[in-house]
N, C-alpha and C. Protein backbone atom coordinates (compact mmCIF):
# COMPACT_ATOMS: atom_id res chain seq x y z
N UNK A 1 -5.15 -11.07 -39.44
CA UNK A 1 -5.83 -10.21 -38.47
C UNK A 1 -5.73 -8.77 -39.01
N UNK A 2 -6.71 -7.94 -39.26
CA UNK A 2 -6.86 -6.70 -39.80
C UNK A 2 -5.77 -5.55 -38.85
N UNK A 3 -5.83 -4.73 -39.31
CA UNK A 3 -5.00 -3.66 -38.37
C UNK A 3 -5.70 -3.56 -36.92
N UNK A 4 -7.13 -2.77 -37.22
CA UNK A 4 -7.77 -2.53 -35.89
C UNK A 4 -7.92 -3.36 -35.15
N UNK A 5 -8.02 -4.75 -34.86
CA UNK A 5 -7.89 -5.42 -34.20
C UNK A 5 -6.43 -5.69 -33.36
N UNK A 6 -5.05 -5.79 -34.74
CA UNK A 6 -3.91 -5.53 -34.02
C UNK A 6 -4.08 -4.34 -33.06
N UNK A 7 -4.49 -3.53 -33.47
CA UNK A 7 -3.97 -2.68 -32.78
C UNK A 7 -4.77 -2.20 -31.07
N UNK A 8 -5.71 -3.01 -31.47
CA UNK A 8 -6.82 -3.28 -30.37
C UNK A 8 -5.97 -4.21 -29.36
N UNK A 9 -5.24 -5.18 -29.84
CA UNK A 9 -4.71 -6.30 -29.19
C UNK A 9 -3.29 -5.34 -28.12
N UNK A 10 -2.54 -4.80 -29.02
CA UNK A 10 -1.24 -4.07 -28.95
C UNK A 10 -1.51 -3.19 -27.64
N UNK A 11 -2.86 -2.70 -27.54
CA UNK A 11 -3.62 -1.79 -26.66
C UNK A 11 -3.57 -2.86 -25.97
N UNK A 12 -4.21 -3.30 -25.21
CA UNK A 12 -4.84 -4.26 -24.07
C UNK A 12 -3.28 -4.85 -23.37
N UNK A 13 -2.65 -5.53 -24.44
CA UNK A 13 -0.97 -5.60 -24.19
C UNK A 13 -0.53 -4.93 -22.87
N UNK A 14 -0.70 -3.46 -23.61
CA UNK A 14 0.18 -2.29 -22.99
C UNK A 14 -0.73 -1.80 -22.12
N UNK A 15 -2.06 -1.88 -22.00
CA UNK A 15 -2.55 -1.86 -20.55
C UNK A 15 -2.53 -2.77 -19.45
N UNK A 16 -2.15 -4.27 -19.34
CA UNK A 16 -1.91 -5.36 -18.90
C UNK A 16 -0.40 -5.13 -18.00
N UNK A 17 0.29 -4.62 -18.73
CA UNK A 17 1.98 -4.14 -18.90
C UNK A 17 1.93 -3.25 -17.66
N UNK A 18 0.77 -2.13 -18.33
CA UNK A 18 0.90 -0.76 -16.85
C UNK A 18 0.21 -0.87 -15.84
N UNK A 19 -0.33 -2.10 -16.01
CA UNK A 19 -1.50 -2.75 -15.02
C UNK A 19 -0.29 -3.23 -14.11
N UNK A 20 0.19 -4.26 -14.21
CA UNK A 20 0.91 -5.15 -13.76
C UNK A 20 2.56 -4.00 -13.29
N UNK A 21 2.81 -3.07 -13.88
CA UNK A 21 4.36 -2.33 -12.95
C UNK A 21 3.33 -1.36 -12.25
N UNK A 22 1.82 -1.06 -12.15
CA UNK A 22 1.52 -0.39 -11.30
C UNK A 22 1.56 -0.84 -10.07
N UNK A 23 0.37 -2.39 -10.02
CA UNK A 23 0.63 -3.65 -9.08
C UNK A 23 1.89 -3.72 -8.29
N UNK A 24 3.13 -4.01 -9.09
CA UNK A 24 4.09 -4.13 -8.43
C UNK A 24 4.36 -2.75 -7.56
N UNK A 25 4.35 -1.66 -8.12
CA UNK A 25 4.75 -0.41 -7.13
C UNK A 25 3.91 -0.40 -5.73
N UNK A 26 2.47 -0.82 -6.49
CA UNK A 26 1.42 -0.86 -4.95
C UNK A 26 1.98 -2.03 -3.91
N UNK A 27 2.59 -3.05 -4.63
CA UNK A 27 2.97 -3.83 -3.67
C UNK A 27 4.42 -3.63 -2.71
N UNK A 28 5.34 -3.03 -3.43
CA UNK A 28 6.42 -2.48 -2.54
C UNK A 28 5.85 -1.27 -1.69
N UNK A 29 5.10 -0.26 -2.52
CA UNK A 29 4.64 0.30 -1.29
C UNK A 29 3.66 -0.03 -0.10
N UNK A 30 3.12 -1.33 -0.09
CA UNK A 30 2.41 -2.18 1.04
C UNK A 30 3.81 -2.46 1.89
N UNK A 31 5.02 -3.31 1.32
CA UNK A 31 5.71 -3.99 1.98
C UNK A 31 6.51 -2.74 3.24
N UNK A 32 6.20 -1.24 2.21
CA UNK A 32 7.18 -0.17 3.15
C UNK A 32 6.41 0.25 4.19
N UNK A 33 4.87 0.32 3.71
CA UNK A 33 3.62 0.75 5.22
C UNK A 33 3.76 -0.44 5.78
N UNK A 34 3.80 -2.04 6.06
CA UNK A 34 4.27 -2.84 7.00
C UNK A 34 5.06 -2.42 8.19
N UNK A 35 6.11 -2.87 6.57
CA UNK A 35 7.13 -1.77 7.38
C UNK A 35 7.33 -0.95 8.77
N UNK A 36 7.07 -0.07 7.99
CA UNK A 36 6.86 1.02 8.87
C UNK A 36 5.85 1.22 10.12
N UNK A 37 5.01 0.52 9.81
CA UNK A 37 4.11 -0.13 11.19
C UNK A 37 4.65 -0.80 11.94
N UNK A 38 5.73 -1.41 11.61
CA UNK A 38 6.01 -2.47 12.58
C UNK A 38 6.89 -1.50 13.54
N UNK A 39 7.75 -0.92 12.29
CA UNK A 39 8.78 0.30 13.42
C UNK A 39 8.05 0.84 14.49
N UNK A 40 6.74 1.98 13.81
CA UNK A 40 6.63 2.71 14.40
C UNK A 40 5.86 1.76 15.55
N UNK A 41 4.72 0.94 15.64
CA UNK A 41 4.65 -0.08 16.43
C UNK A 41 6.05 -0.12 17.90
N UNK A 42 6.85 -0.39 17.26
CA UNK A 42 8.29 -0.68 18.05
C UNK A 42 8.45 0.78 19.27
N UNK A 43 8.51 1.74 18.23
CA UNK A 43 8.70 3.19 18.82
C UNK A 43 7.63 3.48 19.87
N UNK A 44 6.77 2.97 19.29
CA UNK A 44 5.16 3.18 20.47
C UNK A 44 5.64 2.69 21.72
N UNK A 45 5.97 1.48 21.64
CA UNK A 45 5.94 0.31 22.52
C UNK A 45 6.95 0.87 23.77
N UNK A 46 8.06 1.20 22.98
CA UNK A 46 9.24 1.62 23.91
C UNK A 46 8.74 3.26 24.19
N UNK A 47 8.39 4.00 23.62
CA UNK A 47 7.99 5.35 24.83
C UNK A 47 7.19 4.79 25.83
N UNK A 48 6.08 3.66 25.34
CA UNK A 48 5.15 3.93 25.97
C UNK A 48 5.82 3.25 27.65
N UNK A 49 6.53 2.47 27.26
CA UNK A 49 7.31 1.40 28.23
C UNK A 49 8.03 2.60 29.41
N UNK A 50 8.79 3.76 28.43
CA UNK A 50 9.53 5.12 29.30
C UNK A 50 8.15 5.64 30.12
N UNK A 51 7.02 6.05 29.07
CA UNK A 51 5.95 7.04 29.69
C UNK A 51 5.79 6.10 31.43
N UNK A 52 5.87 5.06 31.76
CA UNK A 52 5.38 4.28 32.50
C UNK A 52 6.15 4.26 33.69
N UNK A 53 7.50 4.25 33.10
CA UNK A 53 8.73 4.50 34.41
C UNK A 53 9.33 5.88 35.08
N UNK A 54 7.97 6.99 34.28
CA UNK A 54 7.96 8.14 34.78
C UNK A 54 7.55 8.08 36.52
N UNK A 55 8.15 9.00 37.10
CA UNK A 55 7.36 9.38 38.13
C UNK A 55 6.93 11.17 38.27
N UNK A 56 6.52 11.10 39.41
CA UNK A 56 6.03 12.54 39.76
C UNK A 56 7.26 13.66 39.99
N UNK A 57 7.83 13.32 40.51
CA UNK A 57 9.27 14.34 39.91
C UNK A 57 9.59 14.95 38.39
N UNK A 58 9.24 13.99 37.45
CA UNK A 58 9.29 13.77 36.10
C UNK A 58 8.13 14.25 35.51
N UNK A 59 7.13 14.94 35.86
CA UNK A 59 6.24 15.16 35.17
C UNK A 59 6.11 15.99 34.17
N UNK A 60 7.23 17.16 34.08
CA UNK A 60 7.44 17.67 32.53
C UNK A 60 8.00 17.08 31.52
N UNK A 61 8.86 15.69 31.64
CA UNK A 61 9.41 14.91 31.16
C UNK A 61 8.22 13.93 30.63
N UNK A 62 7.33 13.92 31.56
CA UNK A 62 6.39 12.24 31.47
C UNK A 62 5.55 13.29 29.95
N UNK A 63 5.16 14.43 30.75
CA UNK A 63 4.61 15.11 29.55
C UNK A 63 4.95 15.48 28.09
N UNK A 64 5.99 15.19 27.95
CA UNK A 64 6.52 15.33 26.91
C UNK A 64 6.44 14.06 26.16
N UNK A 65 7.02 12.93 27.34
CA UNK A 65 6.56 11.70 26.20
C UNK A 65 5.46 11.08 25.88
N UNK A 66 4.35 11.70 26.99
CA UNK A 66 3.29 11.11 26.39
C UNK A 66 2.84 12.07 25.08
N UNK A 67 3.09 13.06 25.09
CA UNK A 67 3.25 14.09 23.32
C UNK A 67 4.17 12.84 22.45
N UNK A 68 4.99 12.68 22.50
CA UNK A 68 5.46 11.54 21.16
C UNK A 68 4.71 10.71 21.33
N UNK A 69 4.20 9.99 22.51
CA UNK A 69 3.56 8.45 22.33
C UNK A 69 2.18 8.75 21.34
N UNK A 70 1.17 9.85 21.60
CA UNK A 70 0.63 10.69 20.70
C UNK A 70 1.33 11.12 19.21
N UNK A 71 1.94 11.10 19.25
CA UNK A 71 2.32 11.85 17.66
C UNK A 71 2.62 10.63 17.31
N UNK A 72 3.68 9.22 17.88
CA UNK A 72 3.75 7.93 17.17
C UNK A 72 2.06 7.13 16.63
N UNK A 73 1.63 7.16 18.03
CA UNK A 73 0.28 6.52 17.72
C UNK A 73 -0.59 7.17 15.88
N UNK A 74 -0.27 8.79 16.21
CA UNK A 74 -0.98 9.31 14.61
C UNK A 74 -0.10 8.88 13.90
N UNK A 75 1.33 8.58 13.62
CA UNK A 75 2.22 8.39 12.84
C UNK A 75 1.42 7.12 12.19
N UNK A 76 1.32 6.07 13.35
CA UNK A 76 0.68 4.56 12.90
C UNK A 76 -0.08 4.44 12.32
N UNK A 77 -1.13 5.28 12.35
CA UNK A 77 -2.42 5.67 11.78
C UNK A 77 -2.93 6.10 10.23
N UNK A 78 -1.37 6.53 9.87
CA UNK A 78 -1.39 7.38 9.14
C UNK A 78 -0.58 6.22 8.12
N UNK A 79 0.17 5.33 8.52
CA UNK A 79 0.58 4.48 7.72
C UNK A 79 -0.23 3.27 7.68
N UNK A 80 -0.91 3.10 8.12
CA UNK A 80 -2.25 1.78 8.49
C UNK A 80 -3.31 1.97 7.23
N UNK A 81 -3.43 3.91 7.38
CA UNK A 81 -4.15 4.53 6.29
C UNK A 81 -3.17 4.06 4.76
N UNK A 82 -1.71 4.57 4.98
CA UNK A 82 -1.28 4.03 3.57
C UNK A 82 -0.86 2.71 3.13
N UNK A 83 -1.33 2.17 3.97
CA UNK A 83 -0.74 0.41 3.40
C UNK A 83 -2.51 -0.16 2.92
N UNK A 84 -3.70 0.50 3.81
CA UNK A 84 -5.00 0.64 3.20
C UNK A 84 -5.01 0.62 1.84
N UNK A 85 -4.62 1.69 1.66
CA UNK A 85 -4.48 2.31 0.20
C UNK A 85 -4.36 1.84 -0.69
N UNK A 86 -2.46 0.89 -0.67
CA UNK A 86 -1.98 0.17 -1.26
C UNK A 86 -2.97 -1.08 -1.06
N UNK A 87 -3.08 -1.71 -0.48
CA UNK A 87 -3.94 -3.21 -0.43
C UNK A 87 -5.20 -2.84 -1.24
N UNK A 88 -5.92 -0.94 -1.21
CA UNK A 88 -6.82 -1.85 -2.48
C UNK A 88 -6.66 -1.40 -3.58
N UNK A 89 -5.44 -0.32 -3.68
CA UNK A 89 -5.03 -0.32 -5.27
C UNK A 89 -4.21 -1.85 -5.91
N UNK A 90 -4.43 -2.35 -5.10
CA UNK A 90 -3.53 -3.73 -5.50
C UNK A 90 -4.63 -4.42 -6.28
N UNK A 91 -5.61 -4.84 -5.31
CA UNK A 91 -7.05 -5.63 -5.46
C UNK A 91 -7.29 -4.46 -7.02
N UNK A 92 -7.58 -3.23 -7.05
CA UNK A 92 -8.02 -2.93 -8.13
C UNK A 92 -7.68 -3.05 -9.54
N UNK A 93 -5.88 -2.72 -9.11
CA UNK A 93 -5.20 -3.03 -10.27
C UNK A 93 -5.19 -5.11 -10.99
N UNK A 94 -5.29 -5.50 -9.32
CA UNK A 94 -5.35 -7.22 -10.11
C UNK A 94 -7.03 -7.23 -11.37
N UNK A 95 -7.65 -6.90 -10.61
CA UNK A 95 -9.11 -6.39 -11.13
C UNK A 95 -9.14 -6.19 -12.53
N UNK A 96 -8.40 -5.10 -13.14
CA UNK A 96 -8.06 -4.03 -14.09
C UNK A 96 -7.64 -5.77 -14.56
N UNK A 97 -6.36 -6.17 -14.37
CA UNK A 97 -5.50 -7.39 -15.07
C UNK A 97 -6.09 -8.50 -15.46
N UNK A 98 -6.88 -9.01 -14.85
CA UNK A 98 -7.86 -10.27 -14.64
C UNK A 98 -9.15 -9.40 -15.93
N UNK A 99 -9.69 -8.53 -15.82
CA UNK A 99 -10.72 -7.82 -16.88
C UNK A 99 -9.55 -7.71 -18.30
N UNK A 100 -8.41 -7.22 -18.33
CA UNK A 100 -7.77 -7.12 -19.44
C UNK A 100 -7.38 -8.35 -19.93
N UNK A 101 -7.32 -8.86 -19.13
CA UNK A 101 -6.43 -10.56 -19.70
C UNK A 101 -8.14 -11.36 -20.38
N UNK A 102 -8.78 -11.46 -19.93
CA UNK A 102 -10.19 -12.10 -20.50
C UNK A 102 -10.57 -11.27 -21.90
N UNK A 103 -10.85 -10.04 -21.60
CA UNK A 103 -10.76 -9.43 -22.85
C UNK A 103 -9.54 -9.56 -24.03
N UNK A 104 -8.44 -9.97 -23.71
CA UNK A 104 -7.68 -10.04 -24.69
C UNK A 104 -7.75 -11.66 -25.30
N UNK A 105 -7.78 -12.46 -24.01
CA UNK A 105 -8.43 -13.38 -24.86
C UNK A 105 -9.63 -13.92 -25.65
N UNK A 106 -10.83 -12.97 -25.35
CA UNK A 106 -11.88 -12.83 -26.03
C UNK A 106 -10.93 -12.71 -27.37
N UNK A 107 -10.40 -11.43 -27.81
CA UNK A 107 -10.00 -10.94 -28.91
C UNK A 107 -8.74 -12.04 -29.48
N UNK A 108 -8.20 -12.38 -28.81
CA UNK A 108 -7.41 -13.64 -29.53
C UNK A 108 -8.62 -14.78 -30.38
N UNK A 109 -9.44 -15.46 -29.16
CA UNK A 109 -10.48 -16.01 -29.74
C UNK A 109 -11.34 -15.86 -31.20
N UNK A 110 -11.55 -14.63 -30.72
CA UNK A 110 -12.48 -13.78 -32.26
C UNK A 110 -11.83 -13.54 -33.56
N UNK A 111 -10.23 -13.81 -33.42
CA UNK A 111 -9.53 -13.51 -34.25
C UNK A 111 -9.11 -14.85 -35.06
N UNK A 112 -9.24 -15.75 -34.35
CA UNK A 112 -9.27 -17.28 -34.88
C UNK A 112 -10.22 -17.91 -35.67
């Protein structure tokens, strides 16, 4: 096998390589926006459960938690947005892997 081709091969390798520890990072960071949905989910659930056992005596109190039940709800939102993210840098990077892996076996092929 000539050089340029090694070195064509050596390439695709080492994009496959950064393909695949990118993948993995996108996928721990999916597992932490879960995660974290589920918490903040949790956190919602229970103000929202307090906001409810407010009464009218309590109404600077009720007001206040319905301000967190608001700021949790954007919190959720905001991690719904980053586990988005991750799910399609995942799909892209498999994409990237699945296109590099065919091409390298093209080039194995051609080299035979």
């Amino acid at each position: 096998m000539n050089n340029k081709n090694r070195d064509l091969m050596d390439e695709m390798q080492r994009e496959v390589r950064e393909a695949r520890i990118e993948r993995k990072m996108a996928r721990s960071m999916q597992v932490e926006s879960e995660a974290s949905i589920k918490n903040i989910q949790k956190q919602c659930d229970e103000k929202v459960k307090m906001e409810r056992l407010m009464n009218d005596k309590n109404r600077d109190v009720m007001n206040g938690m319905q301000a967190e039940v608001r700021k949790c709800r954007a919190d959720r939102a905001k991690a719904e947005s980053a586990l988005s993210e991750a799910t399609a840098t995942i799909k892209n990077l498999e994409g990237e892997i699945e296109k590099a892996n065919f091409e390298l076996e093209e080039l194995k092929e051609s080299k035979e």
